[in-house]
N, C-alpha and C. Protein backbone atom coordinates (compact mmCIF):
# COMPACT_ATOMS: atom_id res chain seq x y z
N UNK A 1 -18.46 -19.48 43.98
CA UNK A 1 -18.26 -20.86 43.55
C UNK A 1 -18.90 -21.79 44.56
N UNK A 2 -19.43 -22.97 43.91
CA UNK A 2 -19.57 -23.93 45.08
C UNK A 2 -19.30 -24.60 46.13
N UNK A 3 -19.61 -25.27 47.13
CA UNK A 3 -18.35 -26.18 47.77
C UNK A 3 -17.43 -27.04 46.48
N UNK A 4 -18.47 -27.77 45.79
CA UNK A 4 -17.37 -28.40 45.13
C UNK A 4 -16.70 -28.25 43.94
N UNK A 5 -16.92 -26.91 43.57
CA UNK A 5 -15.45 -26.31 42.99
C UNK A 5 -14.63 -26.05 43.41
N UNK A 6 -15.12 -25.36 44.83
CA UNK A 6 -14.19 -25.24 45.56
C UNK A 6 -13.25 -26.21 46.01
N UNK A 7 -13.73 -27.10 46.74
CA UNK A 7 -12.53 -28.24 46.62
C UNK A 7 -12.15 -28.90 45.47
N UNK A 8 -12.63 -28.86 43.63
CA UNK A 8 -11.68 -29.14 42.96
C UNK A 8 -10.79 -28.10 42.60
N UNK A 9 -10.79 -27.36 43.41
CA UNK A 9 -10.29 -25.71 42.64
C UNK A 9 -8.64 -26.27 43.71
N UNK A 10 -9.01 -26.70 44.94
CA UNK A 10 -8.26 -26.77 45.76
C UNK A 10 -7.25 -28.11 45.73
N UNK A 11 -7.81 -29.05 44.77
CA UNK A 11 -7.72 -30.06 44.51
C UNK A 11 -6.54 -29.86 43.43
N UNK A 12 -6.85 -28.84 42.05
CA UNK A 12 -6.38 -28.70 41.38
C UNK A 12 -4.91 -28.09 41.70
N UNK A 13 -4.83 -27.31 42.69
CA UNK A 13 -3.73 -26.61 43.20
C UNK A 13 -2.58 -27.35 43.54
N UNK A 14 -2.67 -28.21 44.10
CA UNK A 14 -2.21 -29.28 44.35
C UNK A 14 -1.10 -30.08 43.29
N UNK A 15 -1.85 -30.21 42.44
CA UNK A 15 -0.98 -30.55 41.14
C UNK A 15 -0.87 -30.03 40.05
N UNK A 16 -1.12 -28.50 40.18
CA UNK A 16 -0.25 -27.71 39.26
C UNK A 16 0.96 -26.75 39.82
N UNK A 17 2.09 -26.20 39.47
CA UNK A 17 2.76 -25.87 39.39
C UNK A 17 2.76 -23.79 39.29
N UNK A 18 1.54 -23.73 38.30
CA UNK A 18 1.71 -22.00 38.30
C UNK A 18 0.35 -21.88 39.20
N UNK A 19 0.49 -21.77 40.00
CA UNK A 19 -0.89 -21.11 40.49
C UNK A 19 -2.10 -19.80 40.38
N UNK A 20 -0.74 -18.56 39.42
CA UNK A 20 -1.52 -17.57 38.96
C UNK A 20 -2.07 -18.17 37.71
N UNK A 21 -1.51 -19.18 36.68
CA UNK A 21 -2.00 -19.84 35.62
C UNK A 21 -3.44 -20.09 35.98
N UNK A 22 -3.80 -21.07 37.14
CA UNK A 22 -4.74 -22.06 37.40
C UNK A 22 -5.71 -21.08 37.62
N UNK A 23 -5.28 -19.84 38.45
CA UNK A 23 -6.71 -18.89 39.02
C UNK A 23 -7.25 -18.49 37.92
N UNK A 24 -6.21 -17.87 36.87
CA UNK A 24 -6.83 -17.21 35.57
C UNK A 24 -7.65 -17.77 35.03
N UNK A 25 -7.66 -19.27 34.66
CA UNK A 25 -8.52 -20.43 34.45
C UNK A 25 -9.67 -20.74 34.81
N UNK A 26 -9.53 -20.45 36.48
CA UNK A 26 -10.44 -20.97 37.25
C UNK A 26 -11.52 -19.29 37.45
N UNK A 27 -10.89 -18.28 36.77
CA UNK A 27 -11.60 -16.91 37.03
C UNK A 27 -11.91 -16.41 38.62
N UNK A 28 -10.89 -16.57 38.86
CA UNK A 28 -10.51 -16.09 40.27
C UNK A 28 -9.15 -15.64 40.31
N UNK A 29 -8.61 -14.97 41.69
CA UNK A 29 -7.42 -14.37 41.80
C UNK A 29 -6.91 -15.61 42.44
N UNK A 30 -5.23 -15.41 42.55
CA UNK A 30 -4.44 -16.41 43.05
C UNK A 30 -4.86 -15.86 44.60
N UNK A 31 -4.84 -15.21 45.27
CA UNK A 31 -4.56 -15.24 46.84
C UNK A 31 -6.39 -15.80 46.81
N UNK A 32 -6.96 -15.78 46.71
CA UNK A 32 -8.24 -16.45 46.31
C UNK A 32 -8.12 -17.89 46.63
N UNK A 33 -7.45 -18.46 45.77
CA UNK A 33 -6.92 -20.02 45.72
C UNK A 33 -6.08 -20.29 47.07
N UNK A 34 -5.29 -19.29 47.38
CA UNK A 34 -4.18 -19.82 48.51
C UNK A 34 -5.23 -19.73 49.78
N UNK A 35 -6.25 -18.62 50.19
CA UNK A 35 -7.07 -18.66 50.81
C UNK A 35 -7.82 -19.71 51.09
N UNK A 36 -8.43 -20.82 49.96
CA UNK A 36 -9.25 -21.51 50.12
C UNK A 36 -8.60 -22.64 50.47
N UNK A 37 -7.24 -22.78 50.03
CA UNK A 37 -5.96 -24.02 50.65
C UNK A 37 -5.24 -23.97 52.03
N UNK A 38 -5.78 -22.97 52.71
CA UNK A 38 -5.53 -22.79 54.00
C UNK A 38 -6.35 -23.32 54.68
N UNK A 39 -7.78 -22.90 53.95
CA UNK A 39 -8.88 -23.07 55.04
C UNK A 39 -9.50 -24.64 54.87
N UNK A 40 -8.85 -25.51 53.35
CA UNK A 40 -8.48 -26.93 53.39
C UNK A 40 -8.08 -27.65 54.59
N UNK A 41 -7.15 -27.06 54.08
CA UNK A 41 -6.07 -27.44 55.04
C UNK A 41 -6.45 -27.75 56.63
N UNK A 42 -6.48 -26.04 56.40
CA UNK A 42 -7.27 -26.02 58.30
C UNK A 42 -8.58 -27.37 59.20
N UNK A 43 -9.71 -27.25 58.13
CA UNK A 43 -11.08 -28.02 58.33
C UNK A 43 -11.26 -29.07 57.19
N UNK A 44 -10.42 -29.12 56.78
CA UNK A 44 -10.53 -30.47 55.95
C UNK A 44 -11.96 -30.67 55.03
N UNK A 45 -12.57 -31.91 54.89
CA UNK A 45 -13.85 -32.11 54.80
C UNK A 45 -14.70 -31.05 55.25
N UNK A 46 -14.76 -30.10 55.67
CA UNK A 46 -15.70 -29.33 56.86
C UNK A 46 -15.77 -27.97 56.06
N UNK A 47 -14.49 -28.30 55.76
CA UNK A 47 -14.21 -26.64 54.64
C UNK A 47 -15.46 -26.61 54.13
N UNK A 48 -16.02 -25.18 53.66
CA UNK A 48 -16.68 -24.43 52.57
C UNK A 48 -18.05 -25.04 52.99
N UNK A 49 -18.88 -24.57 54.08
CA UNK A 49 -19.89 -25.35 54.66
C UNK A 49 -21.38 -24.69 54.11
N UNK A 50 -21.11 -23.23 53.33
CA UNK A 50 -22.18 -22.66 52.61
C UNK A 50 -22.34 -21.64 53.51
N UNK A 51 -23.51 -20.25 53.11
CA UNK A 51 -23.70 -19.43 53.87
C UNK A 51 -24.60 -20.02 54.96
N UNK A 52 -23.53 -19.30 55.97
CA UNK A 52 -24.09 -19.13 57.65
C UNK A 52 -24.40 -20.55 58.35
N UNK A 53 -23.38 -21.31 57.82
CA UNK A 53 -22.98 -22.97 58.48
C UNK A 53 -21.69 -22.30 59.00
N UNK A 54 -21.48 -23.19 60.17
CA UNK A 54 -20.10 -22.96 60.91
C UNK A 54 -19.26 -24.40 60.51
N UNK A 55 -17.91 -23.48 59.95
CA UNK A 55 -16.55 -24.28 59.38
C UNK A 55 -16.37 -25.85 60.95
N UNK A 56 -16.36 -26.60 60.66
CA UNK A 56 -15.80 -27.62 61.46
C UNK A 56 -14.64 -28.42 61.14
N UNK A 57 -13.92 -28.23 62.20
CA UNK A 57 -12.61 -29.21 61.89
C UNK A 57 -13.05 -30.52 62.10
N UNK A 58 -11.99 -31.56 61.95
CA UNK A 58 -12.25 -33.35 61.12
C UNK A 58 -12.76 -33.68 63.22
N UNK A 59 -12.18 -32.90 64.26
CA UNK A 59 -12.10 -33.66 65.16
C UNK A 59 -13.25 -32.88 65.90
N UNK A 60 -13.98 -32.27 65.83
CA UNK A 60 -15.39 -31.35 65.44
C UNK A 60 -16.71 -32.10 65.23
């Protein structure tokens, strides 16, 4: 997926409720989704930087 599915994927998580629902949807697995909401979480904006860019956090 892209960066920016990825963050609406991550986006979406957010305000739904079943999360194995949303992956099935999104054609991915749920620990998939919780994975990519960690690493949100973690680097914010910085998340999902493409192959062989290094992840940066907001204060980075």
């Amino acid at each position: 997926m892209t960066t920016l599915l990825k963050k609406k994927a991550v986006q979406l998580r957010y305000e739904r409720t079943n999360i194995s629902e949303l992956a099935r949807e999104l054609g991915i697995t749920a620990s998939q989704l919780y994975k990519w909401r960690k690493e949100f979480e973690e680097f914010g904006e910085g998340s999902f930087p493409g192959k062989g860019n290094l992840k940066l956090t907001p204060e980075q």
